[in-house]
N, C-alpha and C. Protein backbone atom coordinates (compact mmCIF):
# COMPACT_ATOMS: atom_id res chain seq x y z
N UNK A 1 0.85 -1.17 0.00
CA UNK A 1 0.00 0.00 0.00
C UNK A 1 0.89 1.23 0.00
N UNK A 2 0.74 1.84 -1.00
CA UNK A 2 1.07 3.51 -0.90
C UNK A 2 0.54 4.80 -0.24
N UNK A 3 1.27 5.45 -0.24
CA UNK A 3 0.15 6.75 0.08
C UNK A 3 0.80 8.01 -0.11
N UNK A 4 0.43 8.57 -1.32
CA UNK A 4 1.23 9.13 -1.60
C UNK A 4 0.71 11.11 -1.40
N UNK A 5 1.44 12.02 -0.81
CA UNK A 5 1.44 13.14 -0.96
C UNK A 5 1.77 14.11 -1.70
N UNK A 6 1.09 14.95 -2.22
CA UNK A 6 1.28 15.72 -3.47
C UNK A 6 1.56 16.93 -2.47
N UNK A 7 2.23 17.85 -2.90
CA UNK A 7 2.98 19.29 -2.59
C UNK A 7 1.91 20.10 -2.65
N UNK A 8 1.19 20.29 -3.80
CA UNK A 8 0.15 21.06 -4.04
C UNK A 8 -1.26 20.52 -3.18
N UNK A 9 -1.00 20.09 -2.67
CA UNK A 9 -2.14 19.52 -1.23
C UNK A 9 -1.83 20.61 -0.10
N UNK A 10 -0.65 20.58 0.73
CA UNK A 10 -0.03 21.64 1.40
C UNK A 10 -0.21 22.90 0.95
N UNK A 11 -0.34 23.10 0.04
CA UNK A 11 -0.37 24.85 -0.56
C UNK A 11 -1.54 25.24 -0.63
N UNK A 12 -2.89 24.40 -0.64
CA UNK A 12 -4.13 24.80 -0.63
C UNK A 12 -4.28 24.58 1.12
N UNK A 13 -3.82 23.84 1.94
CA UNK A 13 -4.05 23.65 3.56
C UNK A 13 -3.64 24.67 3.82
N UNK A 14 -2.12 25.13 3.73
CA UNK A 14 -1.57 26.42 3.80
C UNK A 14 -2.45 27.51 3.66
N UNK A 15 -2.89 28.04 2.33
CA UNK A 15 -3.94 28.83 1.98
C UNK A 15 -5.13 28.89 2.59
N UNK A 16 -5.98 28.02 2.97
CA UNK A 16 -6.72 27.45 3.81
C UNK A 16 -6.94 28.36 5.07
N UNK A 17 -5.36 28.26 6.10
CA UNK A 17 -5.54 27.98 7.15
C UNK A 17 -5.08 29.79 7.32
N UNK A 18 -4.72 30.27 6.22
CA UNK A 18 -4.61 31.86 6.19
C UNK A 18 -5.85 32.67 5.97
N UNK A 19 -6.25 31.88 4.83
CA UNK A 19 -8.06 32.42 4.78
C UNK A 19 -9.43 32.38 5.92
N UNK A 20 -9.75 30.86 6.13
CA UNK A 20 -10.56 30.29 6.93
C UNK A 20 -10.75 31.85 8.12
N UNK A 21 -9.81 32.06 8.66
CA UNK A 21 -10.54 33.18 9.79
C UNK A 21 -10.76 34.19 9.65
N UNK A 22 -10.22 34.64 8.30
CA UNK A 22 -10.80 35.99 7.36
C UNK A 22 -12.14 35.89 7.31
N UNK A 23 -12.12 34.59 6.19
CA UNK A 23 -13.43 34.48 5.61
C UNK A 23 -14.67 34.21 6.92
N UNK A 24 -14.38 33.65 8.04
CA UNK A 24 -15.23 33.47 8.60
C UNK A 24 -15.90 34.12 9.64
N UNK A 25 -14.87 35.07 9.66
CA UNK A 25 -14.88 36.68 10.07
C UNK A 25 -15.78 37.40 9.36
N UNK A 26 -15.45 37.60 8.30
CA UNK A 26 -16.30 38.26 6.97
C UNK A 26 -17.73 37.29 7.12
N UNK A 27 -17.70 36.15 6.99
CA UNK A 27 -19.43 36.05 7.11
C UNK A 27 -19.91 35.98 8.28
N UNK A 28 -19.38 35.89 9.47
CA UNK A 28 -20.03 35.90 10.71
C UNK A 28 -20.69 37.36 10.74
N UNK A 29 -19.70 38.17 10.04
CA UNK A 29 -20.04 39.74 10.42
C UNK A 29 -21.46 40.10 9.42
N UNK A 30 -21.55 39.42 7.88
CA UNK A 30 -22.63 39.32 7.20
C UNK A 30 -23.71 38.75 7.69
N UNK A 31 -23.36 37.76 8.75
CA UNK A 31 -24.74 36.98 9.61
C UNK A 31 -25.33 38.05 10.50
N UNK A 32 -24.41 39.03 11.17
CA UNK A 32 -24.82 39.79 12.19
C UNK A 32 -25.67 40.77 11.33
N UNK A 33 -25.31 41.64 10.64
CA UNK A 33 -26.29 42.21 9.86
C UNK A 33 -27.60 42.16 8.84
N UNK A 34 -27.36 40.98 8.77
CA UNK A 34 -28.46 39.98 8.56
C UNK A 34 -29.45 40.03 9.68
N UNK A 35 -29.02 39.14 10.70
CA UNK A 35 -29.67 39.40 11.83
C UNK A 35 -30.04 40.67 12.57
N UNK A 36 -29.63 41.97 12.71
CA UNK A 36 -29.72 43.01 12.57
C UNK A 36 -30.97 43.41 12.04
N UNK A 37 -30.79 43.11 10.31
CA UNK A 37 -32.20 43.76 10.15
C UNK A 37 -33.40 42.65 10.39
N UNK A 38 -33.11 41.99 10.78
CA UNK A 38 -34.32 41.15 11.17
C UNK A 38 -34.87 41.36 12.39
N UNK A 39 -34.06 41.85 13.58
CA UNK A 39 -34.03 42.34 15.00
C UNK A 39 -34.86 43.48 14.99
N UNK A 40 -34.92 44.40 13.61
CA UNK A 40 -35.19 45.94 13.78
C UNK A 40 -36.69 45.68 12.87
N UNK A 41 -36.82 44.70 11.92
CA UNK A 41 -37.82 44.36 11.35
C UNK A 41 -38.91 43.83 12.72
N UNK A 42 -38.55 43.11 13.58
CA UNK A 42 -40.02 42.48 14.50
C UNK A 42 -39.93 43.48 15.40
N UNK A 43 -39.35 44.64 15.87
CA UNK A 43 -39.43 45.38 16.55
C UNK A 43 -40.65 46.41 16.42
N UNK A 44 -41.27 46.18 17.37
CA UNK A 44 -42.67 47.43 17.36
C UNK A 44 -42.61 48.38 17.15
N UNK A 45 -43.34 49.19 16.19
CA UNK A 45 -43.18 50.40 15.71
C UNK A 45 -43.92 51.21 16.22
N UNK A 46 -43.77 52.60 17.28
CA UNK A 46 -44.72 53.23 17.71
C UNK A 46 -44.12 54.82 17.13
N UNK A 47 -43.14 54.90 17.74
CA UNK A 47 -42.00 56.26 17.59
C UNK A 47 -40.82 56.01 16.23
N UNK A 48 -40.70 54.54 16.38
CA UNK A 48 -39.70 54.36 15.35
C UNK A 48 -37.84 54.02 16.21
N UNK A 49 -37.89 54.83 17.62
CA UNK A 49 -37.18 54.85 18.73
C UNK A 49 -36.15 53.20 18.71
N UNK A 50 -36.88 52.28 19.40
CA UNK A 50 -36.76 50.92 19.33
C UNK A 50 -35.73 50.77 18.16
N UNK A 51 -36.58 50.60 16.88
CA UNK A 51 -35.73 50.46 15.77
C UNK A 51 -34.69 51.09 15.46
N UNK A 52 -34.42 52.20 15.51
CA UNK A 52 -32.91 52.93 15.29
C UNK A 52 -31.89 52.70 15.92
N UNK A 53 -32.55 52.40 17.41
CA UNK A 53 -31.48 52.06 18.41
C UNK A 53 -30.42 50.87 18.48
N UNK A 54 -31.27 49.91 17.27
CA UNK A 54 -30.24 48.72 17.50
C UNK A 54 -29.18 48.73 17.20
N UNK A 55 -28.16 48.62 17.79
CA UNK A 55 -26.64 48.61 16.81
C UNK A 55 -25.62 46.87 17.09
N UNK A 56 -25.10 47.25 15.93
CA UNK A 56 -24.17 45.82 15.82
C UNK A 56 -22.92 46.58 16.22
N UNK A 57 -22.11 46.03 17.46
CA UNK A 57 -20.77 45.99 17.58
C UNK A 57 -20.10 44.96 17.40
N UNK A 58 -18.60 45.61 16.98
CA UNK A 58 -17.65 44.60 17.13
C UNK A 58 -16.79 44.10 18.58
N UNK A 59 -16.69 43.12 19.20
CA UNK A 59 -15.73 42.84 20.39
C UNK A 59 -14.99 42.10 20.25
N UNK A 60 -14.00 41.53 21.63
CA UNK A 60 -12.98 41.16 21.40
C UNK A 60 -13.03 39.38 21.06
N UNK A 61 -14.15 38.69 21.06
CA UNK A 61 -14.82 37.82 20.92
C UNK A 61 -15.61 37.51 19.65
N UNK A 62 -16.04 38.68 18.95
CA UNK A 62 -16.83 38.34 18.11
C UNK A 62 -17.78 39.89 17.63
N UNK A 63 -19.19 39.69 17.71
CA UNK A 63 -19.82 40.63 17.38
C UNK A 63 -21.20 40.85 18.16
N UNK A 64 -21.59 42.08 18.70
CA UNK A 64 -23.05 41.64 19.37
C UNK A 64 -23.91 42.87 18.59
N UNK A 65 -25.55 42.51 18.84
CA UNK A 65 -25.81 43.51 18.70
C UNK A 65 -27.19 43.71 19.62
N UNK A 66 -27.38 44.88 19.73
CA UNK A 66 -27.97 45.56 21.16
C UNK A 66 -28.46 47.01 21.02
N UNK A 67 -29.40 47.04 22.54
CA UNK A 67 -30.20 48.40 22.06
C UNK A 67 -29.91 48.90 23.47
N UNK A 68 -29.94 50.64 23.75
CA UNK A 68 -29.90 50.62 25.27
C UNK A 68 -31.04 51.41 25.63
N UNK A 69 -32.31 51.58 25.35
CA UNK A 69 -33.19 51.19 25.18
C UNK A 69 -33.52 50.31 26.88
N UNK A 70 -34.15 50.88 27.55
CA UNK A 70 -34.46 50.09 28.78
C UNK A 70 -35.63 49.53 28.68
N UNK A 71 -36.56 49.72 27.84
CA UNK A 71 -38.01 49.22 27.52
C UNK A 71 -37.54 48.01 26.97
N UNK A 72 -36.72 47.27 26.23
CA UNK A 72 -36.25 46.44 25.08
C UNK A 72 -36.32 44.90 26.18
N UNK A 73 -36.19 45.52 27.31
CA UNK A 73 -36.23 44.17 28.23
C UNK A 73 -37.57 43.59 28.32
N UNK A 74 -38.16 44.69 28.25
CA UNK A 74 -39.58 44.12 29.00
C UNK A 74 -40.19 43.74 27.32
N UNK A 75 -40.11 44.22 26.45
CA UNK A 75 -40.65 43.88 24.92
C UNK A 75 -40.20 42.12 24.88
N UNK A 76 -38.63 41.83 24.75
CA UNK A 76 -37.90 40.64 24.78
C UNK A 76 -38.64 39.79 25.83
N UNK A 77 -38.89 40.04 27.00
CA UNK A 77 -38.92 38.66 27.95
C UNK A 77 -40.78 38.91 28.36
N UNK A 78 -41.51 39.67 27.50
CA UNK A 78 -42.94 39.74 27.99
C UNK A 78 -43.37 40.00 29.45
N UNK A 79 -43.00 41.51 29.65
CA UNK A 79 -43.42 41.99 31.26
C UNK A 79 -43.89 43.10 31.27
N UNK A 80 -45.13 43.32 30.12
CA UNK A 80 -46.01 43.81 30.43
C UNK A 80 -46.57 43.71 31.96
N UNK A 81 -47.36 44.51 32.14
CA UNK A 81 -48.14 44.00 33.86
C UNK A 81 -49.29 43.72 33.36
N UNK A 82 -50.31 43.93 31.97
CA UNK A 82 -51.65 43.72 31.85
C UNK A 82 -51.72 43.63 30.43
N UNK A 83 -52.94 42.53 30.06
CA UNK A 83 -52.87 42.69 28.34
C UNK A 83 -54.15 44.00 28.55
N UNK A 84 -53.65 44.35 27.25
CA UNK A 84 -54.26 45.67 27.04
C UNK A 84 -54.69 45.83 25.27
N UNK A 85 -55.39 47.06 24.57
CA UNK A 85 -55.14 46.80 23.11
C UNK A 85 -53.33 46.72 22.52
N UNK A 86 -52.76 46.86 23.20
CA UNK A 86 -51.42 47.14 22.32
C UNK A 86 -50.40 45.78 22.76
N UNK A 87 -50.91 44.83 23.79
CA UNK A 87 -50.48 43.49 24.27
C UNK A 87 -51.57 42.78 24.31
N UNK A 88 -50.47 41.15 24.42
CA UNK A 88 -51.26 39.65 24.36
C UNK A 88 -50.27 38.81 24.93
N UNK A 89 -51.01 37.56 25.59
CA UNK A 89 -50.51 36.88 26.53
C UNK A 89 -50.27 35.76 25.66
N UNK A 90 -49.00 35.60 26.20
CA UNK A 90 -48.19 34.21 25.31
C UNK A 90 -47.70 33.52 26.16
N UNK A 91 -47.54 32.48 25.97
CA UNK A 91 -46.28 31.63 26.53
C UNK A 91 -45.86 32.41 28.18
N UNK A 92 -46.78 32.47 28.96
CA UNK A 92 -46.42 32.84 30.18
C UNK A 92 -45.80 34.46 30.75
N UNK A 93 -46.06 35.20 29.46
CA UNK A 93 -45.12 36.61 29.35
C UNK A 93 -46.72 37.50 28.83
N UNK A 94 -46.74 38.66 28.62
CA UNK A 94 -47.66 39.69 28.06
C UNK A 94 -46.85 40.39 27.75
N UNK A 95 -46.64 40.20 26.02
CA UNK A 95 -45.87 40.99 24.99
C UNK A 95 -46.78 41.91 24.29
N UNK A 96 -46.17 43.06 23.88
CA UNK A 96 -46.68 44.15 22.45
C UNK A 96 -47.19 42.91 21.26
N UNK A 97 -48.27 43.31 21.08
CA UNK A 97 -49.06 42.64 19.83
C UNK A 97 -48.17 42.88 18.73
N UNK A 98 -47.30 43.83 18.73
CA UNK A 98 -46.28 43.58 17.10
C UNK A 98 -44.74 42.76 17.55
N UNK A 99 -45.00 42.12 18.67
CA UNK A 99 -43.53 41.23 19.11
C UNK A 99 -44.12 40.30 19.59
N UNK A 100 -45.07 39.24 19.59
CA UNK A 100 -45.63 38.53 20.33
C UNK A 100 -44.58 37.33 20.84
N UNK A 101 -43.65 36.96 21.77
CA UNK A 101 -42.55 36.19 21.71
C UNK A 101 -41.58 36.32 22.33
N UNK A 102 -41.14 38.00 21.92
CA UNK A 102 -40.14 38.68 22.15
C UNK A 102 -39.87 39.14 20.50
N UNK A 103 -38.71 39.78 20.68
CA UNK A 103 -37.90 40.15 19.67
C UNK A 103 -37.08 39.46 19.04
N UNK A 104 -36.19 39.10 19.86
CA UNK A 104 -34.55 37.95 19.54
C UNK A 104 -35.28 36.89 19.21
N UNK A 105 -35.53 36.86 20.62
CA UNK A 105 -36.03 34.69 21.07
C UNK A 105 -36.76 34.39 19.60
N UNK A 106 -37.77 34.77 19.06
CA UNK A 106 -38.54 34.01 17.87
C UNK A 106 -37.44 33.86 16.78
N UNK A 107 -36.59 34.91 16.67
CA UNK A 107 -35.41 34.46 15.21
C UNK A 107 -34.56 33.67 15.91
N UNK A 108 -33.93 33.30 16.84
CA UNK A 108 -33.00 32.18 17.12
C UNK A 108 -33.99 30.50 17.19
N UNK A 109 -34.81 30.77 17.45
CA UNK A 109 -35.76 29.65 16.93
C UNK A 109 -35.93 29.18 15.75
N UNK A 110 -35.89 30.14 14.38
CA UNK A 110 -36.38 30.19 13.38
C UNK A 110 -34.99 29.27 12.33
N UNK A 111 -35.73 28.27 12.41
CA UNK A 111 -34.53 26.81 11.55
C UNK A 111 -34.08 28.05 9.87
N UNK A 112 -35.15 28.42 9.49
CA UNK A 112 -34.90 28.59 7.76
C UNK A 112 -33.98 30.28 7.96
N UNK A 113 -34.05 30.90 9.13
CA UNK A 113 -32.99 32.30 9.07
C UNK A 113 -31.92 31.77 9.54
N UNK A 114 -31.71 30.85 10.75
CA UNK A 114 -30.55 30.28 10.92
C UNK A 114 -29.59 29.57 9.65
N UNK A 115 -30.45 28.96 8.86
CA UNK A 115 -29.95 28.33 7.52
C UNK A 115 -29.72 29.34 6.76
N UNK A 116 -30.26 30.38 6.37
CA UNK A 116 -29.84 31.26 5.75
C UNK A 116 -29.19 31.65 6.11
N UNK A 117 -28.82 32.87 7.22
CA UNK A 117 -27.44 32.94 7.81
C UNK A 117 -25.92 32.21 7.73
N UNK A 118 -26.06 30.55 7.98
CA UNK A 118 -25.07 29.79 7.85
C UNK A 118 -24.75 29.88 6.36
N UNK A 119 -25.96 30.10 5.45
CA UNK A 119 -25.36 30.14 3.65
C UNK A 119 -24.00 31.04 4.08
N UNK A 120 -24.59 31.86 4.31
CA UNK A 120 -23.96 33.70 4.32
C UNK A 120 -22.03 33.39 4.88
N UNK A 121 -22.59 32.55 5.72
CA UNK A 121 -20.95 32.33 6.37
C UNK A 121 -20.11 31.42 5.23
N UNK A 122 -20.90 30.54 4.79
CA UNK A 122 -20.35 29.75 3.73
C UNK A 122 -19.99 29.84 2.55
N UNK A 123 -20.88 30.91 1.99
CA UNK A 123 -20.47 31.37 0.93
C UNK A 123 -19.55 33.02 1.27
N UNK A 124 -19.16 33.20 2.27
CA UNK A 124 -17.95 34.31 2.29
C UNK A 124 -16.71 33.63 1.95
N UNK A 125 -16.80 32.17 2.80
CA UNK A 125 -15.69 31.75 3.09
C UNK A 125 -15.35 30.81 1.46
N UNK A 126 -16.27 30.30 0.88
CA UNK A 126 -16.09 30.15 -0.37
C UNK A 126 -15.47 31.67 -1.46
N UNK A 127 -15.89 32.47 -1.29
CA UNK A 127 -15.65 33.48 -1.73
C UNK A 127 -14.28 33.97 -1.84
N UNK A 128 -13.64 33.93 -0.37
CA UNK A 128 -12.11 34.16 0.38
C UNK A 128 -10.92 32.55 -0.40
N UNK A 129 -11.77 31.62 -0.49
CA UNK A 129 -10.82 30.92 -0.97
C UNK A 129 -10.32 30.78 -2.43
N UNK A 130 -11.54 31.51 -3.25
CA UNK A 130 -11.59 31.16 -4.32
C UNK A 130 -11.09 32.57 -5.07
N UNK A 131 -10.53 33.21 -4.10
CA UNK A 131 -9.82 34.61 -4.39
C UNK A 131 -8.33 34.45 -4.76
């Protein structure tokens, strides 16, 4: 039995292993803005306030994104004190009738944005290699 190694195997691992955290950098950061406008899309529209506020940062970890916005808690985890016309009782919480869920929580649930997202990472990093 042989087994034989070609040179030009190494030069694409090599390449590889220079790209891979570019590229996956580059689409993680395309996932976040992705997610982003999806964050600012289920967000209740009264003032418009909510929505502007969201921002994507970069850290030393990765990327977050966030509102400071002190109402954003009680929208996210349903703590209303009463349903009213502008809330409805879900799942143990009383959310705004245009977030019924929360905000976040329903898109990290959501199998087909998560899949889309992961395209986004995959095809950066296809992108970065094929450069």
């Amino acid at each position: 039995m042989d087994i034989e190694v070609v040179t030009a195997d190494f030069n694409v691992l090599t390449k590889l292993e220079t790209l891979l955290p570019r590229a996956i950098n580059l689409g993680l950061h395309d996932f976040m803005r992705t997610m982003l406008g999806e964050i600012q899309g289920r967000s209740p529209y009264w003032t418009g306030a909510l929505t502007r506020s969201w921002k994507e940062e970069t850290t030393e970890k990765g990327f977050t994104v966030g509102t400071d916005l002190p109402y954003a808690i009680v929208l996210e985890e349903g703590r209303y004190k009463g349903v009213g016309p502008r809330t409805a009782a879900s799942g143990g919480g009383i959310y705004s009738r245009q977030a019924v869920g929360g905000i976040i929580a329903p898109l990290l649930r959501n199998d087909k944005l998560i899949d889309k997202c992961l395209d986004i990472v995959i095809e950066q990093i296809q992108k970065q290699i094929e450069q």
